[in-house]
Protein backbone atom coordinates (compact mmCIF):
# COMPACT_ATOMS: atom_id res chain seq x y z
CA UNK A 1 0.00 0.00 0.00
CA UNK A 2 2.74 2.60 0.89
CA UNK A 3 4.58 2.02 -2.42
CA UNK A 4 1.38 2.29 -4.00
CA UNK A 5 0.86 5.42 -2.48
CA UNK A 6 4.26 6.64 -3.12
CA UNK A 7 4.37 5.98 -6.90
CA UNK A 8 0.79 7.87 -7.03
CA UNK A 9 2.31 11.14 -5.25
CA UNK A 10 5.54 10.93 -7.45
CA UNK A 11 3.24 10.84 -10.43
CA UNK A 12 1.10 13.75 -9.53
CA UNK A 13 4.36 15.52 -8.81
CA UNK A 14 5.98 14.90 -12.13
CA UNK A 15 2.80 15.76 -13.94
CA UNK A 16 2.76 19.12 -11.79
CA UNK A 17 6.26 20.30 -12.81
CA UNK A 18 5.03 21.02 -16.49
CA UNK A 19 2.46 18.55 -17.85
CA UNK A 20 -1.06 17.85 -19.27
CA UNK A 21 -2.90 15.16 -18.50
CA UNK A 22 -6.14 13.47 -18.69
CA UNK A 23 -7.73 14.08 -15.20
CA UNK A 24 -11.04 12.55 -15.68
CA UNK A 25 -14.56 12.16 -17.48
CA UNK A 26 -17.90 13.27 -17.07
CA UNK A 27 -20.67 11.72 -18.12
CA UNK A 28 -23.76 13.89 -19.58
CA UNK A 29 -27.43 13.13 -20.18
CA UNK A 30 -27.89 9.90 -23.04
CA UNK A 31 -28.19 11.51 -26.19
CA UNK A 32 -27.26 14.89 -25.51
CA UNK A 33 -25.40 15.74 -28.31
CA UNK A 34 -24.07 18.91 -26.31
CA UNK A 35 -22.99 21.96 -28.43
CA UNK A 36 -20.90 24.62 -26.93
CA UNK A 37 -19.69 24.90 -23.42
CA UNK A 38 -18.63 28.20 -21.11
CA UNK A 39 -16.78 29.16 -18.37
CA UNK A 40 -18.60 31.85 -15.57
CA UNK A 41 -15.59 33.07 -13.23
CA UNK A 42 -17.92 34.42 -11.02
CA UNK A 43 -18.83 30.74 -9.51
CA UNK A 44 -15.89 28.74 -10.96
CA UNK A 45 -18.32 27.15 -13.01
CA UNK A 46 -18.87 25.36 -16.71
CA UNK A 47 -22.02 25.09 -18.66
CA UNK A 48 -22.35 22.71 -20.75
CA UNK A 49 -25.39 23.10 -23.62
CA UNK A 50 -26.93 19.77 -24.30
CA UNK A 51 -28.47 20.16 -27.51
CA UNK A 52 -30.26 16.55 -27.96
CA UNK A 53 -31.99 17.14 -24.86
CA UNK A 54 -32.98 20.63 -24.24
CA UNK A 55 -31.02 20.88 -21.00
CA UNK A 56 -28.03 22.89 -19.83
CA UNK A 57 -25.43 21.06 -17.25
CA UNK A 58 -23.84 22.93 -14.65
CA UNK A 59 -20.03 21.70 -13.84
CA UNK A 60 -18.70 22.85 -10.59
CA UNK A 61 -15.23 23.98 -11.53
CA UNK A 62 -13.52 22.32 -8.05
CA UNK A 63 -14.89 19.35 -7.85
CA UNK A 64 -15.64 18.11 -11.77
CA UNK A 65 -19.27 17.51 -10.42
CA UNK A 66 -22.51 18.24 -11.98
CA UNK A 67 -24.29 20.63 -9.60
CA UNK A 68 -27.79 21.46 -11.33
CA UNK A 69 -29.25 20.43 -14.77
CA UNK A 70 -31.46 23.26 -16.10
CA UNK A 71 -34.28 22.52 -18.72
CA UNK A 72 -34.61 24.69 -21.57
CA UNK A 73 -37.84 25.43 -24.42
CA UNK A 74 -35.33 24.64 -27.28
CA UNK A 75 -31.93 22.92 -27.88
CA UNK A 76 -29.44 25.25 -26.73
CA UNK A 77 -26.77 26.52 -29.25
CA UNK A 78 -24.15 28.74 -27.82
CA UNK A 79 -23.38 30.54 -24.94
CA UNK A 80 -21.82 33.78 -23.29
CA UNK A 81 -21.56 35.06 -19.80
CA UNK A 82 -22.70 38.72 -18.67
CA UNK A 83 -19.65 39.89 -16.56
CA UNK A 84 -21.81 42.62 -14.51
CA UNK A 85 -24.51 40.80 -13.68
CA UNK A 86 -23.30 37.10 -13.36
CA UNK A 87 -25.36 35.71 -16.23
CA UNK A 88 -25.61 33.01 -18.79
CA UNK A 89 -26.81 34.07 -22.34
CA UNK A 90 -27.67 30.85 -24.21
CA UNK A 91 -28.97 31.08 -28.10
CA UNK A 92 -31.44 28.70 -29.47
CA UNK A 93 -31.23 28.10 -33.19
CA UNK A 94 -34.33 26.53 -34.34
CA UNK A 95 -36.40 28.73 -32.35
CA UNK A 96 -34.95 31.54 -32.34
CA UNK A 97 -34.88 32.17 -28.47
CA UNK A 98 -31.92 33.14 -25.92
CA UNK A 99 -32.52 32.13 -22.57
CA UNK A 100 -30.86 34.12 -19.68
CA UNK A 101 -29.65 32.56 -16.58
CA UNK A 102 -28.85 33.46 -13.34
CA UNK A 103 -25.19 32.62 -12.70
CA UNK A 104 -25.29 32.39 -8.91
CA UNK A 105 -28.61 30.46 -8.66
CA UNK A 106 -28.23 28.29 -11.87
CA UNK A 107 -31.66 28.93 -12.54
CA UNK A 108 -34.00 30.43 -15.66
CA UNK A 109 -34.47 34.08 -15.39
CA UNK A 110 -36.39 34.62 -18.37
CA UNK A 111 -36.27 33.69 -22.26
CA UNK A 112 -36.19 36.53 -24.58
CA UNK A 113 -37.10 36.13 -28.61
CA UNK A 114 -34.22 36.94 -30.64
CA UNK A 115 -35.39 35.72 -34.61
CA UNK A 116 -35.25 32.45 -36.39
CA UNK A 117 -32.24 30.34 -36.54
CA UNK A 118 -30.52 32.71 -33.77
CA UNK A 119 -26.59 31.80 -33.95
CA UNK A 120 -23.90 32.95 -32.35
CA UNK A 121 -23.66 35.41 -29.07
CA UNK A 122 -21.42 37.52 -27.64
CA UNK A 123 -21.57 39.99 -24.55
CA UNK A 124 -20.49 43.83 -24.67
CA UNK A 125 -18.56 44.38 -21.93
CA UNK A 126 -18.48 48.43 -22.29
CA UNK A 127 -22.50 49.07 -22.75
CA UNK A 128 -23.36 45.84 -20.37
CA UNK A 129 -25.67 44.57 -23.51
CA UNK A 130 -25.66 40.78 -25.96
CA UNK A 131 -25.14 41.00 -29.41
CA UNK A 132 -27.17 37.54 -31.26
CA UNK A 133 -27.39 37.32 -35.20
CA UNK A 134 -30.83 36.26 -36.97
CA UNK A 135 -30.22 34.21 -40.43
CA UNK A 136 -33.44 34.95 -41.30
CA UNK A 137 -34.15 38.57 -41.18
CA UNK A 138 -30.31 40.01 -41.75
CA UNK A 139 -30.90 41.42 -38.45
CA UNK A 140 -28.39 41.57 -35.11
CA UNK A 141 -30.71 41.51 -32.15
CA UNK A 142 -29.11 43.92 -29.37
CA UNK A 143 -29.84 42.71 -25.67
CA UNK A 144 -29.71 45.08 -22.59
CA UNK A 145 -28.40 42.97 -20.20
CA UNK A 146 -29.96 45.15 -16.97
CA UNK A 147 -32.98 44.31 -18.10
CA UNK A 148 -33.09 41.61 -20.46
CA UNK A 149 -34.98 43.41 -23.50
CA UNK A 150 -34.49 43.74 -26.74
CA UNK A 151 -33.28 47.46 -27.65
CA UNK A 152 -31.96 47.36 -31.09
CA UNK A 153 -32.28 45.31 -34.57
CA UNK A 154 -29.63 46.08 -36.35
CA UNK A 155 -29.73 45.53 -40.47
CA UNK A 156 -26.50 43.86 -41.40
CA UNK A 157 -25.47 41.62 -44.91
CA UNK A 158 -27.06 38.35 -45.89
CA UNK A 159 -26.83 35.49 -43.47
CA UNK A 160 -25.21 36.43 -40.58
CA UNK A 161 -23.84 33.80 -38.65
CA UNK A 162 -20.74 34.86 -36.27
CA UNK A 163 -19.79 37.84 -34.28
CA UNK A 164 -17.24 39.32 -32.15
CA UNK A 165 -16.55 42.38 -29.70
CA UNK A 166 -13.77 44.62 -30.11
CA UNK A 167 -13.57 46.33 -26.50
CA UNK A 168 -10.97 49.01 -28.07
CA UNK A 169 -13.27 50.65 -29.79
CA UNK A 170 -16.39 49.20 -28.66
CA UNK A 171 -17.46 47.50 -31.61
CA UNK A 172 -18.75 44.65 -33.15
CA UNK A 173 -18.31 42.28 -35.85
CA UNK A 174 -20.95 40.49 -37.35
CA UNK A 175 -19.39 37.38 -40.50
CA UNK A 176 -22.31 37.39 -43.37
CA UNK A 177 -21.78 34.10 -44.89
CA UNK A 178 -24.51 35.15 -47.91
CA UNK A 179 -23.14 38.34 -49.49
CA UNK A 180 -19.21 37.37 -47.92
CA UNK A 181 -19.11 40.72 -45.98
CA UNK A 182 -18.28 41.41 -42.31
CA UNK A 183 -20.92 44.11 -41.07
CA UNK A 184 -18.97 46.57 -38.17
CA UNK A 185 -21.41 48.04 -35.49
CA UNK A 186 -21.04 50.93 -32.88
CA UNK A 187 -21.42 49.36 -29.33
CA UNK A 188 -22.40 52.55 -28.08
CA UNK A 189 -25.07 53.50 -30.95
CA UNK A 190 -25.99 49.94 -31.95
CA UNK A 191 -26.12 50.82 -35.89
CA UNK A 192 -24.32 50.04 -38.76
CA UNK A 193 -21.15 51.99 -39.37
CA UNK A 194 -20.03 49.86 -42.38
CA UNK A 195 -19.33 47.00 -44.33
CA UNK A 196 -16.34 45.32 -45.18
CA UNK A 197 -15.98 43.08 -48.20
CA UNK A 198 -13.97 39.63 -47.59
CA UNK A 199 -14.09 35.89 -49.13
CA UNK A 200 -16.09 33.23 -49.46
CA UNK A 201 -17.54 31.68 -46.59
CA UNK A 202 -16.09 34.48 -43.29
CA UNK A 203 -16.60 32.87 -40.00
CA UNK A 204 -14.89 32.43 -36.60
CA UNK A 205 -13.11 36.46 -35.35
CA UNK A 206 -10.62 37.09 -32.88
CA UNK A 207 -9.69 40.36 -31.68
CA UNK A 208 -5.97 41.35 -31.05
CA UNK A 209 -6.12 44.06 -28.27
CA UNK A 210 -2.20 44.76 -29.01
CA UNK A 211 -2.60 46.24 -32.63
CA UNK A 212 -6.13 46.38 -32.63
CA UNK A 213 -6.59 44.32 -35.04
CA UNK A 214 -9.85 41.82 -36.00
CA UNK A 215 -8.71 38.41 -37.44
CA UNK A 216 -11.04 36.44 -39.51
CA UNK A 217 -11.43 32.78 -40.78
CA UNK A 218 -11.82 32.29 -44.58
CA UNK A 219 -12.57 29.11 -44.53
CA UNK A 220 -13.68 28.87 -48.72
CA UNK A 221 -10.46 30.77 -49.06
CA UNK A 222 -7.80 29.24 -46.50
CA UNK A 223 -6.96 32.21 -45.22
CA UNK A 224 -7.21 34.74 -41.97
CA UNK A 225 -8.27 38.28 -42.93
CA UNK A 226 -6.78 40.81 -40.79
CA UNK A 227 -9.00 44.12 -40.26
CA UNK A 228 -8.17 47.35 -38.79
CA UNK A 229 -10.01 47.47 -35.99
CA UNK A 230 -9.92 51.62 -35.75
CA UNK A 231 -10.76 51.77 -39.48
CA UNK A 232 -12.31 48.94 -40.72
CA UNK A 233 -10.30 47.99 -43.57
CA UNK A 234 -8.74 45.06 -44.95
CA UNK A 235 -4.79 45.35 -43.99
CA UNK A 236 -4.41 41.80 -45.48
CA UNK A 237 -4.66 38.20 -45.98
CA UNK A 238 -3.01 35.63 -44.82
CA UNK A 239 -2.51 32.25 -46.36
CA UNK A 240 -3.08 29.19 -43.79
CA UNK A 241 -3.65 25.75 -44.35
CA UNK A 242 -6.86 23.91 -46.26
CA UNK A 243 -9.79 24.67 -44.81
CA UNK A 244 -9.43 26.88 -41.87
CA UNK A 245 -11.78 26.50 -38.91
CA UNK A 246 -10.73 28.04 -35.53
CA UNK A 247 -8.53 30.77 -33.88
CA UNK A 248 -7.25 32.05 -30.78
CA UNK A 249 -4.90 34.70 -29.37
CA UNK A 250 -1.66 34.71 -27.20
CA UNK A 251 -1.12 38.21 -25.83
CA UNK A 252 2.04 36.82 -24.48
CA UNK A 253 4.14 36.56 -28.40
CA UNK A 254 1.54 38.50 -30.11
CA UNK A 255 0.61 35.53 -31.99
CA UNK A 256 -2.95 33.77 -33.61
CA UNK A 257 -3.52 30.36 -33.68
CA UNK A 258 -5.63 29.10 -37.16
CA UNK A 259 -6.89 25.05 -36.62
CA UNK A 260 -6.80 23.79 -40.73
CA UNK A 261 -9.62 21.20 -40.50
CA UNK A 262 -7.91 19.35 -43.85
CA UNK A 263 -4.57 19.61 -43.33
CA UNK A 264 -4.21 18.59 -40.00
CA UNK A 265 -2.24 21.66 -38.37
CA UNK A 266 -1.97 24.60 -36.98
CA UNK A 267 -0.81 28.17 -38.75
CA UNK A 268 1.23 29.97 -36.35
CA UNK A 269 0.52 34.05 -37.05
CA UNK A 270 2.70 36.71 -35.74
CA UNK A 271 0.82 39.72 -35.35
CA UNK A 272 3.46 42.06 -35.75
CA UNK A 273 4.36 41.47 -39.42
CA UNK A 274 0.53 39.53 -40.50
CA UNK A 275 2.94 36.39 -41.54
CA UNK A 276 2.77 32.87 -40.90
CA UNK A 277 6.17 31.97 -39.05
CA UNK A 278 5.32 28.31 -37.82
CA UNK A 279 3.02 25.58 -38.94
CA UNK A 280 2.67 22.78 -36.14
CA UNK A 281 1.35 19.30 -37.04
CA UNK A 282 -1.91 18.22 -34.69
CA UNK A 283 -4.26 15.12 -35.02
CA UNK A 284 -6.72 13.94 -37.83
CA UNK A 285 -9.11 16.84 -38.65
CA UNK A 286 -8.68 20.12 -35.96
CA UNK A 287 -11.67 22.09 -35.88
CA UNK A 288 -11.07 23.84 -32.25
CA UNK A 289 -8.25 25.70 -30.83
CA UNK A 290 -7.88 27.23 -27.23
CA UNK A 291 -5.20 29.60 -25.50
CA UNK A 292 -4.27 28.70 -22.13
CA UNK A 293 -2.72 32.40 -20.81
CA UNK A 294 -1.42 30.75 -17.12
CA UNK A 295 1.39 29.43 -19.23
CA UNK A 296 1.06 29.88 -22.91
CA UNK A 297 0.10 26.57 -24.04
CA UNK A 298 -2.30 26.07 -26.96
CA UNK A 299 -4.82 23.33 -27.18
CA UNK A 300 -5.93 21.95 -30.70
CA UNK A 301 -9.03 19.43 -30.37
CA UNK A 302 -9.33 17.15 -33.09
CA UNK A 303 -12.84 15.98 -34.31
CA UNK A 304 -11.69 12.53 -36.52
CA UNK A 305 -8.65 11.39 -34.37
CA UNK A 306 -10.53 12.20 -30.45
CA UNK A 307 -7.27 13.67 -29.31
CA UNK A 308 -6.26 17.09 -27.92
CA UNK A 309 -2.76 18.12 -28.89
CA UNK A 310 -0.83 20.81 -26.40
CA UNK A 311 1.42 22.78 -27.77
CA UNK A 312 4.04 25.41 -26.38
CA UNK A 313 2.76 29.15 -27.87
CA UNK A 314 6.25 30.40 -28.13
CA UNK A 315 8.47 27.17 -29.61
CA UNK A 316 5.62 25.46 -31.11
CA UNK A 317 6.78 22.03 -29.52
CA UNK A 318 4.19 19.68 -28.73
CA UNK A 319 4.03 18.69 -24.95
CA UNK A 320 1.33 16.27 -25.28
CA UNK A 321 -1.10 14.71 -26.86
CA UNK A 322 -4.24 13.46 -24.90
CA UNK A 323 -6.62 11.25 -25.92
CA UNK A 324 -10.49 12.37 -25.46
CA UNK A 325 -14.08 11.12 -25.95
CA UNK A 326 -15.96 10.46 -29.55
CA UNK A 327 -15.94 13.87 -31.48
CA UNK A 328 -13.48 16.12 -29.34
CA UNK A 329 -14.33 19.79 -30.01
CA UNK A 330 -15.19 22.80 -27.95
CA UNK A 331 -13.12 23.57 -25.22
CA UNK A 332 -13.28 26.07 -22.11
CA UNK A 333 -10.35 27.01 -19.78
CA UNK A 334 -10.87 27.38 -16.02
CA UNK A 335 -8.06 28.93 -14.46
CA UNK A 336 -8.66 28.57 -11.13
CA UNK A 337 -7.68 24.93 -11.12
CA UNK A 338 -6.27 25.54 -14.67
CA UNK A 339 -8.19 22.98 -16.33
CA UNK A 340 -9.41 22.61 -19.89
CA UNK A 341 -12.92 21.45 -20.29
CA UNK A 342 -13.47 19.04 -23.81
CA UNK A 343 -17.09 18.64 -25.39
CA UNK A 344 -16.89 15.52 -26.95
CA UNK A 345 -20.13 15.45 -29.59
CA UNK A 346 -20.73 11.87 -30.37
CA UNK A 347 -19.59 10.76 -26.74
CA UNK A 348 -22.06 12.25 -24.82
CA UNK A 349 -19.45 13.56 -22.38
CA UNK A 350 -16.77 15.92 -21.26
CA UNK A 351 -13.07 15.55 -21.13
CA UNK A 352 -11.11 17.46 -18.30
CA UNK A 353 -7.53 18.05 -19.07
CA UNK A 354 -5.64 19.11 -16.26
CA UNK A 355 -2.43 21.73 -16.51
CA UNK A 356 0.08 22.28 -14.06
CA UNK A 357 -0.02 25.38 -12.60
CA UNK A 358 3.08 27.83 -12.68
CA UNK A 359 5.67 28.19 -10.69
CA UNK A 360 3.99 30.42 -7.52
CA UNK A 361 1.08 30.13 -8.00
CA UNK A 362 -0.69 28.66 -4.84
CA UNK A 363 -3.19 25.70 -6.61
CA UNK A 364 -6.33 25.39 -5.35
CA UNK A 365 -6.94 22.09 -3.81
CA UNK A 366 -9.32 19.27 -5.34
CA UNK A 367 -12.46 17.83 -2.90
């Protein structure tokens, strides 16, 4: 028993001193088919959306536990958390609905209509309000967050699917997959103050609060479109691998991070000159990509081969490669325990990666 218990304390202390590992699994409902997953900092919490059965779970962020199950009217698409008033904004895109959630109580506030086929969200943090794209109507429905009304329809370009908040200048960006523009919006005015011409098929944005600079997928052109933030205009593009799906940003090197679903790696970006300057081999079909900023490691989920792959975001050196559930996708980073939360699709459950944490920095312990 003692050597047992030795072997399991020298293990956990290797895996401290600078690893990744696969902590454990949680199960969710039978058939869930969950969607997009969260992280509130408010509670240390995860929400997970459970799309094949109208439910949202709630993951305590200490103990890996699932502390409350709330029922929705609709299959829940994505999510984004209010900072100001600790709240849960969750889309629903065949109804058209965003439900609002309290983030202390884990309980429905109210559901607010928001247009057919409702996609993506994102929360202003300067004007306190949630910014949700209609596909049907061309329309960006503007939330006020105090008081959870609509307070603003905003006419952008055909099919708008993604957006994204630039808190430099308080703006937002809303990808029109139908006429291949990328309409810009005042945060403070709510109306259109332009639109910006790009490829085929513009998706996923990232904002780079260094240069202030909005980088976009072009996933029918593999490339990232980099935009001005200040004045809206194409500075260039970028050419990344086949297929491009994801991004993120590392303040730390100035860098983004593209996920090419065909070719199986990841486009390195450096900010400062708009090039590519590494391309790092991942698993079979990345569609996902997360920055951990507690020590500048990159995850890459891949969808085909169920493995994460951890990267370093300075050499580009893989430091390990973890093996998930069926479908590995979204991920969500909790930095209090620094753990990275994996939706895996076709598994019905969620991976949690563990990180060690650096060097002084107290960790919190585990129940």
């Amino acid at each position: 028993m003692k050597r047992t218990i030795v072997l399991a304390a020298l293990f956990l202390f290797v895996a401290g001193a600078g690893a990744q590992w696969l902590e454990t699994t949680i199960a969710l409902p039978d058939s869930s088919w969950p969607n997009d997953l969260c992280y509130n900092p408010a509670g240390n919490k995860v929400y997970c959306a459970n799309w094949g059965c109208a439910s949202i779970s709630v993951i305590d962020g200490s103990t890996n536990a699932i502390v409350a199950t709330i029922p929705t009217t609709d299959e829940p698409s994505y999510f984004c958390h209010s900072t100001q008033g600790n709240k849960i904004y969750c889309s629903h895109y065949g109804s058209g609905l965003v439900t609002v959630i309290d983030g202390a109580a884990d309980t429905l506030l109210v559901v607010i209509p928001a247009g057919i086929h409702a996609s993506s969200i994102c929360y202003n943090s300067t004007a306190n309000t949630v910014y949700c794209p209609e596909g049907d109507s061309d329309r960006v429905w503007v939330i006020d967050c105090a008081s959870d009304t609509v307070i603003a329809r905003v006419g952008v370009g055909d099919i708008p699917k993604i957006v994204c908040y630039n808190p430099t200048d308080n703006k937002v960006y809303c990808a029109c997959t139908g006429d291949r523009t990328v309409s810009v919006i005042d945060g403070a005015g709510d109306t259109l103050v332009t639109s910006i011409t790009v490829g085929a098929i513009p998706d996923v944005m990232v904002h780079n609060d260094i240069n202030d600079m909005v980088y976009l997928v072009n996933s029918g052109g593999d490339s990232v479109i980099a935009i001005d933030g200040a004045a809206d205009t194409v500075v260039t593009w970028i050419a990344v691998g086949d297929v491009p799906k994801d991004l993120c940003f590392n303040r730390e090197y100035n860098r983004v991070f593209c996920a090419n679903g065909s070719t199986d790696d990841v486009s390195v970006i450096d900010c400062s000159t708009n090039t590519v300057v590494a391309t790092v081999p991942v698993g079979d079909a990345p569609y996902y990509i997360l920055n951990n900023p507690l020590n500048n490691k990159v995850y890459c989920s891949n969808t085909k081969s169920d493995d994460v792959v951890v990267f370093d975001a300075g050499t580009g050196s893989v430091t390990a490669h973890i093996t998930c559930g069926d479908y590995a996708c979204v991920m969500a980073h909790n930095p209090v325990q620094n753990r990275v939360y994996v939706l895996n699709m076709d598994g019905y459950t969620v991976s949690v990666i563990r990180d060690s944490m650096p060097a002084g920095v107290e960790e919190t312990p585990n129940a």
